[in-house]
Protein backbone atom coordinates (compact mmCIF):
# COMPACT_ATOMS: atom_id res chain seq x y z
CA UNK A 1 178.04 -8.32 -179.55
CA UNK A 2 174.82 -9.75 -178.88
CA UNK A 3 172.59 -9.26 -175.60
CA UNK A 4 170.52 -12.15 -174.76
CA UNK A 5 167.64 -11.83 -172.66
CA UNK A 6 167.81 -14.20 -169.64
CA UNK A 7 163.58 -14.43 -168.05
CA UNK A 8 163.66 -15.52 -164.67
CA UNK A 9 160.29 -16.87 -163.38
CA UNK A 10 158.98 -16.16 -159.79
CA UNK A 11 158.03 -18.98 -157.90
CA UNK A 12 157.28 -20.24 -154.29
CA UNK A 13 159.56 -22.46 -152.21
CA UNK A 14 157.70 -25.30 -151.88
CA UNK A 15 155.51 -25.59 -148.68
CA UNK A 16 155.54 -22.00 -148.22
CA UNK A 17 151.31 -20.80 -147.95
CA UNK A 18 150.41 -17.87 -149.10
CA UNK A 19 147.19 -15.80 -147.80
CA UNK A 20 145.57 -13.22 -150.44
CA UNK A 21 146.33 -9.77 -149.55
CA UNK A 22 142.36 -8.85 -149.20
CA UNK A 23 142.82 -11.45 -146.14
CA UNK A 24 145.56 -9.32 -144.53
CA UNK A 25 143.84 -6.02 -145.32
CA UNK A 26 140.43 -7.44 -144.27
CA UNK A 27 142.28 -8.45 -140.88
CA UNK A 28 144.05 -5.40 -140.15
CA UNK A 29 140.99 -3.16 -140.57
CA UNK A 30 139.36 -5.75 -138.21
CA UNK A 31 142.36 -5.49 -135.63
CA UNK A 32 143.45 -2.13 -135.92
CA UNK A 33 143.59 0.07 -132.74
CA UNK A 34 142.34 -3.20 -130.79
CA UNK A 35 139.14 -2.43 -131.61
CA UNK A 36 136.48 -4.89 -132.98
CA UNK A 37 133.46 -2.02 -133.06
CA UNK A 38 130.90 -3.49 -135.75
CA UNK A 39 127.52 -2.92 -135.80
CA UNK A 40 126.92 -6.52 -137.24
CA UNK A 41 127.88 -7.73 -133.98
CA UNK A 42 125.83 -5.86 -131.66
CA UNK A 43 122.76 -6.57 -134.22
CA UNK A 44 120.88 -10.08 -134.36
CA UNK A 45 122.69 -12.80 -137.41
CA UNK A 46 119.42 -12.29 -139.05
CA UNK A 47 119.37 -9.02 -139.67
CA UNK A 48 120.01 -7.12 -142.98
CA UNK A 49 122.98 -4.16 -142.85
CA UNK A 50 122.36 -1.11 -145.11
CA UNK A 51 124.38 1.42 -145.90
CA UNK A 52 123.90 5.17 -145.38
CA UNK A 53 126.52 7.54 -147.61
CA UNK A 54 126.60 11.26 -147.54
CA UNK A 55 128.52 14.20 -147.96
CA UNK A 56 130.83 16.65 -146.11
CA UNK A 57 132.96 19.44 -146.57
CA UNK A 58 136.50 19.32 -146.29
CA UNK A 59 135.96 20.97 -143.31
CA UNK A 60 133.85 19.04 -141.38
CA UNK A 61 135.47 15.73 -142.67
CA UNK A 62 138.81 17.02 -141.08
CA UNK A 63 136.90 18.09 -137.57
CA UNK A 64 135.45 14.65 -137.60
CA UNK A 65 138.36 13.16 -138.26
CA UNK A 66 140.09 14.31 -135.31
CA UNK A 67 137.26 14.28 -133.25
CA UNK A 68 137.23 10.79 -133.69
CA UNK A 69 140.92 9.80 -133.70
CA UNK A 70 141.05 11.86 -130.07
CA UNK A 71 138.65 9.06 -128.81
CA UNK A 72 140.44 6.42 -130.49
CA UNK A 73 137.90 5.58 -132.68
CA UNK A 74 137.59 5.39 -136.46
CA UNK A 75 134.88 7.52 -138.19
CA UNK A 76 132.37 4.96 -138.88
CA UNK A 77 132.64 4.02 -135.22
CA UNK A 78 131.96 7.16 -134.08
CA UNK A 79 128.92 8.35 -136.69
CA UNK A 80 127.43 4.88 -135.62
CA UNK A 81 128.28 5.65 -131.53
CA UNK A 82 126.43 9.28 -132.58
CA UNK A 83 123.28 7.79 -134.37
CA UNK A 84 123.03 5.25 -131.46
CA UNK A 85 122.91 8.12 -129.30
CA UNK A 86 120.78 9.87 -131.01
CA UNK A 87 117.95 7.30 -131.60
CA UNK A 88 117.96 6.44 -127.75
CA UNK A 89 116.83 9.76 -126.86
């Protein structure tokens, strides 16, 4: 006896939007904790963001980590709240 292969195609009800998922993720990074820390907002339109990268040990990425999650902040929040700090002194 024969099998034949039934294809089903996936489709949309009609009417029914859908948003990319970058969207969502873009939004909940945005939203998340209730916090909308960005440096772009505190800065003029005009001005040009760069971007710093450098490296930890596992150790100090961990201590960070918590440090940061303690004050209900992320980790770029709170290297950015420490730099700001650091440059007003």
């Amino acid at each position: 006896m024969a099998e034949t292969k039934r294809t089903s195609k996936l489709s949309l009800k009609p009417g029914v939007k859908t948003t990319p998922v970058i969207d969502e993720q873009a939004a909940w990074v945005e939203s998340r904790n209730g916090v909308e820390a960005s440096v772009a907002k505190e800065e003029p339109s005009n001005s040009k963001m760069k971007r710093i990268t450098f490296e930890v040990t596992e150790t100090q990425h961990q201590t960070i980590k918590i440090c940061a999650t303690k004050k209900g902040m992320s980790i770029k929040e709170l290297m950015i709240s420490l730099i700001e700090q650091e440059l007003k002194d």
